[in-house]
C-alpha atoms as a PDB file:
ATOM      1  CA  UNK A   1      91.716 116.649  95.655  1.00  0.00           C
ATOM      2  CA  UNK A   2      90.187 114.339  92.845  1.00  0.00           C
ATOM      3  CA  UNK A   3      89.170 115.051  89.404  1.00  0.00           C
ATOM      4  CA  UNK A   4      86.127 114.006  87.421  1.00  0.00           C
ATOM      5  CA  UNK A   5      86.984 113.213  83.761  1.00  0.00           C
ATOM      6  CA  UNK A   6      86.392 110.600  80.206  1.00  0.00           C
ATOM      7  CA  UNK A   7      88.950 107.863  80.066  1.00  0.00           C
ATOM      8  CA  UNK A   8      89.542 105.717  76.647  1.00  0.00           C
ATOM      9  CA  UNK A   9      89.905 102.563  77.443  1.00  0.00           C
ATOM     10  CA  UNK A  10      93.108 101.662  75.277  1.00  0.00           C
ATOM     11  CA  UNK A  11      93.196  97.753  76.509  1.00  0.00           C
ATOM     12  CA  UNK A  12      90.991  95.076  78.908  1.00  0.00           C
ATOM     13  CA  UNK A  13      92.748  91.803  79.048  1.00  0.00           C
ATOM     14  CA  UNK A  14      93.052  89.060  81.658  1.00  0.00           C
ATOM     15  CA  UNK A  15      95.843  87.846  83.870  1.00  0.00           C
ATOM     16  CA  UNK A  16      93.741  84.685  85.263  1.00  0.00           C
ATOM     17  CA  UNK A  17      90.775  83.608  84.674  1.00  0.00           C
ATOM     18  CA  UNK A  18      89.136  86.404  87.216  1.00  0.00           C
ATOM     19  CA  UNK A  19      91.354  89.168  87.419  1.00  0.00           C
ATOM     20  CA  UNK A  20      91.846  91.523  84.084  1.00  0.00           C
ATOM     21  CA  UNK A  21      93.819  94.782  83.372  1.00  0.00           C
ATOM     22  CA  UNK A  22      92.724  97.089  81.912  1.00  0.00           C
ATOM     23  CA  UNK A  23      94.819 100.270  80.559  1.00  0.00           C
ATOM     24  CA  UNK A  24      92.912 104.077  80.329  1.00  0.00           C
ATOM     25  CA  UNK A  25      94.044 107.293  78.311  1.00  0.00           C
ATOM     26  CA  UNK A  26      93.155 110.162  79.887  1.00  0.00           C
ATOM     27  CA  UNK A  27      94.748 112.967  82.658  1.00  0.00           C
ATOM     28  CA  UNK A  28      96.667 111.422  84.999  1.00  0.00           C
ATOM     29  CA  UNK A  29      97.917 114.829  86.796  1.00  0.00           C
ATOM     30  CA  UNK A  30      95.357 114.196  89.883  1.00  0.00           C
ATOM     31  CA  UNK A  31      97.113 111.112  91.360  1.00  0.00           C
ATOM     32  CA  UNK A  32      99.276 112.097  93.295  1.00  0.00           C
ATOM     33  CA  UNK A  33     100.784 108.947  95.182  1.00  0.00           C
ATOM     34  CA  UNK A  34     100.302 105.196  94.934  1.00  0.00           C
ATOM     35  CA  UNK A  35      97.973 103.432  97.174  1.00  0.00           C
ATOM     36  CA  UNK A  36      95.058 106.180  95.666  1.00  0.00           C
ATOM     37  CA  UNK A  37      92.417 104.922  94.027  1.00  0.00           C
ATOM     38  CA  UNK A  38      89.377 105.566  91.461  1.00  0.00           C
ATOM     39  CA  UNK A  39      85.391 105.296  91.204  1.00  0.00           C
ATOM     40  CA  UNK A  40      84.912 103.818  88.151  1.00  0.00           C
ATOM     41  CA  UNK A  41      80.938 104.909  86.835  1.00  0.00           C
ATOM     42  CA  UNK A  42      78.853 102.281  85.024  1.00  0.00           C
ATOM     43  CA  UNK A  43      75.792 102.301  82.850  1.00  0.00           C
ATOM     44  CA  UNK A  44      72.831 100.872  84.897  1.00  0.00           C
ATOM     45  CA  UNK A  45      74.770 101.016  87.813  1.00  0.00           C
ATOM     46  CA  UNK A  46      73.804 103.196  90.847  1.00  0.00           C
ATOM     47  CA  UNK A  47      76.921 103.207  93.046  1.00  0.00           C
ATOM     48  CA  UNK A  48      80.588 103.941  91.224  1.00  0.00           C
ATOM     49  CA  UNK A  49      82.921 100.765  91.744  1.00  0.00           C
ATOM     50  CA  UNK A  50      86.551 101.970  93.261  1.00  0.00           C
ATOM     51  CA  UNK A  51      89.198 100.599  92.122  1.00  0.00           C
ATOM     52  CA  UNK A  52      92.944 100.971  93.445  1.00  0.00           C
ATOM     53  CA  UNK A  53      95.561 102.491  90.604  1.00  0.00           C
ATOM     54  CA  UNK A  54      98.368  99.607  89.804  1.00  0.00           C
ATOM     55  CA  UNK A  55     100.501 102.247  87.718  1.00  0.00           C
ATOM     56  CA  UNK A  56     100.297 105.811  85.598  1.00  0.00           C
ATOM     57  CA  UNK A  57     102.132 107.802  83.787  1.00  0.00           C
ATOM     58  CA  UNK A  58     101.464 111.455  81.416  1.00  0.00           C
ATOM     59  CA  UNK A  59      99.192 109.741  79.719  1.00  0.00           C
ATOM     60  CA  UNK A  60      97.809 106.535  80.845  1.00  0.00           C
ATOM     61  CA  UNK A  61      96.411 104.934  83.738  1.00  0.00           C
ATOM     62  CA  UNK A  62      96.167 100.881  84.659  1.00  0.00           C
ATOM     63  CA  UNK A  63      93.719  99.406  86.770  1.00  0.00           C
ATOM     64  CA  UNK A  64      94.089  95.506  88.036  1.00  0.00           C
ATOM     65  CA  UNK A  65      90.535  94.773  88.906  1.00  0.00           C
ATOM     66  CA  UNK A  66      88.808  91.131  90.024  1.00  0.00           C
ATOM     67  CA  UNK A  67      85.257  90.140  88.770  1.00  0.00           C
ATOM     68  CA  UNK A  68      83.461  89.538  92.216  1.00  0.00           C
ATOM     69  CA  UNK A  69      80.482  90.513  90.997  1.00  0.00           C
ATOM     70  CA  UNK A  70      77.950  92.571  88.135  1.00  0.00           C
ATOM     71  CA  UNK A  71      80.052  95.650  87.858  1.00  0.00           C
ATOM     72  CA  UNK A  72      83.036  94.444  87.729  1.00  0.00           C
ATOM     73  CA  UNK A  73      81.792  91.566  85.243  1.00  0.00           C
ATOM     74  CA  UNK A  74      80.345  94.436  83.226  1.00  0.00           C
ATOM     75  CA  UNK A  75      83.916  96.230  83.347  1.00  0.00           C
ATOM     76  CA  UNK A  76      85.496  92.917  81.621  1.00  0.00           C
ATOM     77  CA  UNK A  77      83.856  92.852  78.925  1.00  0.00           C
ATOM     78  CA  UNK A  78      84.190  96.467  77.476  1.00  0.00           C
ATOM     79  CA  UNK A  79      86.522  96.937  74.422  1.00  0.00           C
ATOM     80  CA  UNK A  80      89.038  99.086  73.486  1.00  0.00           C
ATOM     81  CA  UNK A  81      87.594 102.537  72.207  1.00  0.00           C
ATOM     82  CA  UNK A  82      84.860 102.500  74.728  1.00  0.00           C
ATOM     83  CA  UNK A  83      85.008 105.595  77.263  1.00  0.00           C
ATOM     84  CA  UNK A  84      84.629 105.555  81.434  1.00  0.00           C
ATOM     85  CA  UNK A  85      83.436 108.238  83.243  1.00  0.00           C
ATOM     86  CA  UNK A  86      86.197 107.950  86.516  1.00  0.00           C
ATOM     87  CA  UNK A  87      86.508 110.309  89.632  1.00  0.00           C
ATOM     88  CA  UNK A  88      90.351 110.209  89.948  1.00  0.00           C
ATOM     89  CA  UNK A  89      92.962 110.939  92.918  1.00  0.00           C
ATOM     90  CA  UNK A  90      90.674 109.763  95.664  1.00  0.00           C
ATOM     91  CA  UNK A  91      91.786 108.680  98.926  1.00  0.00           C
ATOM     92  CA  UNK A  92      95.697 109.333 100.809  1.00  0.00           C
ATOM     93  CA  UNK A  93      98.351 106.670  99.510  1.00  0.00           C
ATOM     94  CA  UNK A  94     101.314 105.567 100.752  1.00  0.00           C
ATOM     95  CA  UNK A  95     103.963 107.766 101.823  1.00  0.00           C
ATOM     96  CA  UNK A  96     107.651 106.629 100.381  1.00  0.00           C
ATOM     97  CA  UNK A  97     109.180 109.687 102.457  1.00  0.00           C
ATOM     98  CA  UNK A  98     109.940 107.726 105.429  1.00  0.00           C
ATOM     99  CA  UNK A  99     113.415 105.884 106.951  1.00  0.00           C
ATOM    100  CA  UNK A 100     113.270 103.025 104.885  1.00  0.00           C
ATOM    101  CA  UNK A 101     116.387 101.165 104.101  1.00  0.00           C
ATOM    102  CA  UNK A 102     114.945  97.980 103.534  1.00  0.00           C
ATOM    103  CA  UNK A 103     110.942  98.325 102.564  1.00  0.00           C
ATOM    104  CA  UNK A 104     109.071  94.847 102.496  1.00  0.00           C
ATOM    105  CA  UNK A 105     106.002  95.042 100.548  1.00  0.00           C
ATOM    106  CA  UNK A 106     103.381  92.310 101.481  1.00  0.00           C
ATOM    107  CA  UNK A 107     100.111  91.632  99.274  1.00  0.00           C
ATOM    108  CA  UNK A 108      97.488  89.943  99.479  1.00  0.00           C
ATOM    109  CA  UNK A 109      94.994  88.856  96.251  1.00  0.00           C
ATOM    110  CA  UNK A 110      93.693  91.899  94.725  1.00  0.00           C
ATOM    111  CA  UNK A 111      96.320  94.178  97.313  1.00  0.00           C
ATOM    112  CA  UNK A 112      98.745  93.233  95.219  1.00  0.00           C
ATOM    113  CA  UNK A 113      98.347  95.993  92.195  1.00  0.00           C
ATOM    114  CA  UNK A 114      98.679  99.481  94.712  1.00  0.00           C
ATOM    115  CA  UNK A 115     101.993  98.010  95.399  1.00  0.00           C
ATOM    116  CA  UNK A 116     103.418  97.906  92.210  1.00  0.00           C
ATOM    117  CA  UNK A 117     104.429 101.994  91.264  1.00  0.00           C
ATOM    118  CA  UNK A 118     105.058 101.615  95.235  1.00  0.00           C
ATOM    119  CA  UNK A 119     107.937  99.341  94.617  1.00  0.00           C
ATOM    120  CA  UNK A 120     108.982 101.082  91.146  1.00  0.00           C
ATOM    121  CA  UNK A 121     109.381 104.200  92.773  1.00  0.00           C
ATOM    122  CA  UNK A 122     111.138 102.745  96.198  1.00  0.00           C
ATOM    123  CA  UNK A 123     113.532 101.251  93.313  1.00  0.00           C
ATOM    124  CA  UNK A 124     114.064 104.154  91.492  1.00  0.00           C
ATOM    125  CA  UNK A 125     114.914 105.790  95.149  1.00  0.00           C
ATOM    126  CA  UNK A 126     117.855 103.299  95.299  1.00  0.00           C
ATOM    127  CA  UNK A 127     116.050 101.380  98.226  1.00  0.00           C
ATOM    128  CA  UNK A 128     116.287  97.239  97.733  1.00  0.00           C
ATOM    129  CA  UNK A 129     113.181  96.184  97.685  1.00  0.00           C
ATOM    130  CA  UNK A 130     111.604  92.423  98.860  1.00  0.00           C
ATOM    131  CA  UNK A 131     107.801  91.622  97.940  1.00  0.00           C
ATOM    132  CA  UNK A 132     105.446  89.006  98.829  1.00  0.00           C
ATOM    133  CA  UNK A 133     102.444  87.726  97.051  1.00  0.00           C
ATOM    134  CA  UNK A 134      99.750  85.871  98.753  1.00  0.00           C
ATOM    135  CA  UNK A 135      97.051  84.067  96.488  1.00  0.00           C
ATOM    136  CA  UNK A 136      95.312  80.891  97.310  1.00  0.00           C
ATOM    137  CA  UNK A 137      96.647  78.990  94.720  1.00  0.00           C
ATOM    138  CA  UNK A 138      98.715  79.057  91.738  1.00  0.00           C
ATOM    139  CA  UNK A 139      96.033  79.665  89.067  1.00  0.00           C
ATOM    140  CA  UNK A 140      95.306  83.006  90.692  1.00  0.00           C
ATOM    141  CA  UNK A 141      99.167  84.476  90.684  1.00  0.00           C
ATOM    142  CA  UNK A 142      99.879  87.631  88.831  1.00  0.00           C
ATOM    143  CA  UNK A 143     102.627  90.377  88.708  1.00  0.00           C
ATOM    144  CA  UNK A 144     105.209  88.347  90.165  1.00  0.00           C
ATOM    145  CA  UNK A 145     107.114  88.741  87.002  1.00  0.00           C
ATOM    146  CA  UNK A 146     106.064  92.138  86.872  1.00  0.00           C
ATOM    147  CA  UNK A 147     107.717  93.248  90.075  1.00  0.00           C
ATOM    148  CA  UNK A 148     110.974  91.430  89.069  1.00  0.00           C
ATOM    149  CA  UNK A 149     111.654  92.889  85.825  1.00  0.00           C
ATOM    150  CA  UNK A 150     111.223  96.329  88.146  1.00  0.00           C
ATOM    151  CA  UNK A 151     114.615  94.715  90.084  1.00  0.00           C
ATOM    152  CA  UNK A 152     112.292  93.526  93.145  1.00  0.00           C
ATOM    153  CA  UNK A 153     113.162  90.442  95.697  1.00  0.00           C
ATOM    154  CA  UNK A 154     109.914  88.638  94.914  1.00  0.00           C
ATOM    155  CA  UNK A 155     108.423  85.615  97.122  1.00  0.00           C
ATOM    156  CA  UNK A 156     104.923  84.062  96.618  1.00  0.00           C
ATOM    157  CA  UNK A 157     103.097  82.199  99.516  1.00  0.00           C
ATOM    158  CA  UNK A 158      99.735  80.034  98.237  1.00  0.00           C
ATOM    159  CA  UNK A 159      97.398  78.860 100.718  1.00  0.00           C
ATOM    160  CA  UNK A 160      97.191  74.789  98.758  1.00  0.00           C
ATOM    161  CA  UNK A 161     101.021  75.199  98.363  1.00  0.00           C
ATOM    162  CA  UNK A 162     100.684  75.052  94.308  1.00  0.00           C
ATOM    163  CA  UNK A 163     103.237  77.425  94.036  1.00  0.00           C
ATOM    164  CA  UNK A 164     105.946  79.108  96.095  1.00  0.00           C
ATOM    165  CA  UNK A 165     105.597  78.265 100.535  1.00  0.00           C
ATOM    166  CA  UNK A 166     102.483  76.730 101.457  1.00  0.00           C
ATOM    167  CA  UNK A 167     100.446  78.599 103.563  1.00  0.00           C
ATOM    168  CA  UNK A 168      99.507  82.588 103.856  1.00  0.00           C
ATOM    169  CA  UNK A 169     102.141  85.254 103.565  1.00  0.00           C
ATOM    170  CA  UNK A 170     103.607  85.356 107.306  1.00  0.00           C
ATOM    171  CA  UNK A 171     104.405  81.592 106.325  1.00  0.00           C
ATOM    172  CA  UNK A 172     106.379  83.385 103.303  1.00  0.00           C
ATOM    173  CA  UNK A 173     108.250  85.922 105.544  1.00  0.00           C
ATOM    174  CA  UNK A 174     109.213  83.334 108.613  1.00  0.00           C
ATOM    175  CA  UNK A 175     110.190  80.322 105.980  1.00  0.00           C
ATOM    176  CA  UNK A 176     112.770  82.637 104.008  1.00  0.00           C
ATOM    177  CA  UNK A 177     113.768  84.633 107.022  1.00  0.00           C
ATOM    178  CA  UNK A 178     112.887  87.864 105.258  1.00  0.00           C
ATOM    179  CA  UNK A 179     113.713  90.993 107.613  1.00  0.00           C
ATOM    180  CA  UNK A 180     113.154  94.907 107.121  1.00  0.00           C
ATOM    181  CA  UNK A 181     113.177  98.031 108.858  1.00  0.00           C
ATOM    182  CA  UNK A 182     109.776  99.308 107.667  1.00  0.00           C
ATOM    183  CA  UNK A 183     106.592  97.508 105.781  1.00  0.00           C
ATOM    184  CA  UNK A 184     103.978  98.343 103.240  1.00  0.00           C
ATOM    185  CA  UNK A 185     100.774  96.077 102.875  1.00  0.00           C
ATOM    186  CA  UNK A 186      97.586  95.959 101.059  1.00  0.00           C
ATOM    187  CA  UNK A 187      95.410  92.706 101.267  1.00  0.00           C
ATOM    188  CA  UNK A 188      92.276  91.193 103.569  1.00  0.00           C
ATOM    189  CA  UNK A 189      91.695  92.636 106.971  1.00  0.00           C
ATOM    190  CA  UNK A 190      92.657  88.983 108.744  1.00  0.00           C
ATOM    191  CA  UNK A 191      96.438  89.247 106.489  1.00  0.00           C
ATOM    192  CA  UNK A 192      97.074  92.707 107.368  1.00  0.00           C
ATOM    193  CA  UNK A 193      96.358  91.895 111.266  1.00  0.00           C
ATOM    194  CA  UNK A 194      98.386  88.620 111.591  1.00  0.00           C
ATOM    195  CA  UNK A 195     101.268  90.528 109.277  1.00  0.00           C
ATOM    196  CA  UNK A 196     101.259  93.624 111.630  1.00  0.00           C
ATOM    197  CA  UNK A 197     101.675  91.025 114.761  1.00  0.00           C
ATOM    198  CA  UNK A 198     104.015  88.923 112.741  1.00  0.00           C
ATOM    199  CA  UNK A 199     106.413  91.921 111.763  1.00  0.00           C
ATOM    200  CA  UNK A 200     107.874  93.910 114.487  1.00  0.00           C
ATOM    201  CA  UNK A 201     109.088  97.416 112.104  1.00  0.00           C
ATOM    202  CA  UNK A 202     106.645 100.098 111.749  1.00  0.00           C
ATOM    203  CA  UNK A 203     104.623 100.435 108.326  1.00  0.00           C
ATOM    204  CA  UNK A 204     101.961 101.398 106.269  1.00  0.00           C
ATOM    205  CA  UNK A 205      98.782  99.378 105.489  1.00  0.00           C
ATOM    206  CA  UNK A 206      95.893 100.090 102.677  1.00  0.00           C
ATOM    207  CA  UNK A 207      92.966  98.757 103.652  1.00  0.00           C
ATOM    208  CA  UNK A 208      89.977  97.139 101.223  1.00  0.00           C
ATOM    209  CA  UNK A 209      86.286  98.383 101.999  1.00  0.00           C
ATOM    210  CA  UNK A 210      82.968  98.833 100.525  1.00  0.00           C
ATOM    211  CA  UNK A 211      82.732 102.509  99.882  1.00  0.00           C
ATOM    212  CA  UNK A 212      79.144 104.210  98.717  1.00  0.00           C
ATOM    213  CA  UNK A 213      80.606 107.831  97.558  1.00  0.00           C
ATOM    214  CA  UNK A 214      84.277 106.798  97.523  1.00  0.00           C
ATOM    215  CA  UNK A 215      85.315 111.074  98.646  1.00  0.00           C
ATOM    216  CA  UNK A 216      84.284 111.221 102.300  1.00  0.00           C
ATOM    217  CA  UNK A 217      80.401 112.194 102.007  1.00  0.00           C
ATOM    218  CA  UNK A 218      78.327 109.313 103.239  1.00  0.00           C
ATOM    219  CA  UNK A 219      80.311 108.687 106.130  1.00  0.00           C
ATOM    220  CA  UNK A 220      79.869 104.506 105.063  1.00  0.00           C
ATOM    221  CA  UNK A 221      83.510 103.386 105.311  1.00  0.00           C
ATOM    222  CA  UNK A 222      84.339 104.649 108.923  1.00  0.00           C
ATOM    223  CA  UNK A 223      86.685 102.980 111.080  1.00  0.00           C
ATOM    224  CA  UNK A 224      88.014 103.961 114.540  1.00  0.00           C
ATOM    225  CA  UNK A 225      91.877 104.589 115.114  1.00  0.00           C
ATOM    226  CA  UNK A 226      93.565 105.631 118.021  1.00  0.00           C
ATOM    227  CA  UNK A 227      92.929 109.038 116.698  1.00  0.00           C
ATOM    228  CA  UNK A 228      89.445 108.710 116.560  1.00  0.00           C
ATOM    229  CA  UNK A 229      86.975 108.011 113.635  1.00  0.00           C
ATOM    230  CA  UNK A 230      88.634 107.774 109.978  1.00  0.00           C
ATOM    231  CA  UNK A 231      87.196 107.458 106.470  1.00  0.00           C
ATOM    232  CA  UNK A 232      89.067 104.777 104.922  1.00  0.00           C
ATOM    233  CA  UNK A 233      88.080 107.254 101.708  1.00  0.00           C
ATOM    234  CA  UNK A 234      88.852 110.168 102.428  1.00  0.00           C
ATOM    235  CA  UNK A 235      91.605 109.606 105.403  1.00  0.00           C
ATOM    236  CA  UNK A 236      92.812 105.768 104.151  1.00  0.00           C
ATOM    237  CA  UNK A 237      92.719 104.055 102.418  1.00  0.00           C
ATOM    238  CA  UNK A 238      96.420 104.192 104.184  1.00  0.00           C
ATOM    239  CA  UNK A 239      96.922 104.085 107.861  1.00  0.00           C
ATOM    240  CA  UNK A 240      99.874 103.284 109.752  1.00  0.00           C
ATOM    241  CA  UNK A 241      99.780 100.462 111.703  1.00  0.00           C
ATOM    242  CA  UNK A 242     100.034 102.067 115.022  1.00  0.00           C
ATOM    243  CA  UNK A 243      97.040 104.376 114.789  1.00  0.00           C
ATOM    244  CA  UNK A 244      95.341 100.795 114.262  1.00  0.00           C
ATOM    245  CA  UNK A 245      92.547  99.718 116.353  1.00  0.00           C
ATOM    246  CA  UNK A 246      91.838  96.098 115.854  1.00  0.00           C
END
């Protein structure tokens, strides 16, 4: 179920020199796991932008968001004080309530920020918990830090080998021998395919595409599983990796 409602925005700063956060006021009580995402309304804009939560709480609500274009480049420069008009709770996000001893959380650009109240709360379940970053190169790291300071096993992989292994994040996983029983990804559809051949557990796997409605209604963000034909926003954007079809 989502929610349409006015957000404040209380803070819109940047983490590199394309990627900003930006931190809303405003009712949280419609997300309901992490992975979900909102449509973010513009002026002058016909189509809402969606944009995956990175964290909430009672009161707030903090989007990680990369200008890639004139929406987003619009969002960037708005100021604290200014209101958004968001449709909130959208989409099915990860489910923690599965055997996981020993979650591995793999992501990929701007799939890194729906992991990060993904591995807070897989910390907070007493679960230790390894992540790893992929960015092409070291100007364009964030949250590695971040997840840390939550207790996290962090590794970063960057395709010019600026910081962390060289190469993508299977390089990452093979070089430091990481192992787990189940995974969680977000990222490009070419990382999450070579990951799910790379890794041999079961997992989860959010997957980025362009979205006209963002609730189900157009029908523009199909995909076919094993299943048959999902919505990646309605459905997703969370499938498991053996419904897959690749």
């Amino acid at each position: 179920m989502y929610k349409q409602d006015i957000y404040e925005i209380r803070s819109n700063e940047p983490l590199t020199a394309s990627v900003f956060r930006m931190v809303l006021a405003g009712d949280t009580q419609w997300i309901a796991a992490p992975g979900q995402f909102v449509n973010v309304a513009l002026a002058g804009r016909y189509l809402r932008r969606p944009i995956s939560v990175c964290d909430w709480d009672g009161r707030t609500l903090t989007l990680i968001y990369k200008v890639v274009g004139d929406g987003t480049e619009q969002m960037s420069r708005m100021r604290p004080g200014e209101r958004l008009d968001l449709l909130t709770g959208l989409g099915n996000g990860f489910r923690t309530d599965v055997p996981a001893e020993r979650p591995l959380l793999v992501g990929g650009g701007v799939g890194v920020p729906p992991l990060y109240n993904l591995a807070k709360r897989l910390i907070a379940a007493g679960r230790p918990t390894t992540v790893v970053l992929g960015f092409n190169t070291a100007a364009e790291v964030f949250y590695a830090e971040e997840f840390r300071a939550l207790g996290a096993g962090v590794f970063v992989a960057t395709a010019d080998g600026t910081m962390g292994t060289v190469g993508f994040v299977t390089a990452a996983i093979e070089a430091n021998d990481l192992r787990c029983d189940y995974f969680y990804a977000c990222g490009p559809l070419p990382m999450l395919r070579a990951l799910c051949d790379a890794v041999a557990a079961d997992g989860q796997l959010s997957f980025e595409e362009r979205m006209g409605c963002g609730f189900g209604g157009c029908m523009g963000c199909t995909c076919k599983t094993k299943y048959g034909n999902k919505r990646i926003c309605k459905e997703g954007p969370v499938l498991t990796k053996e419904e897959i079809v690749w």
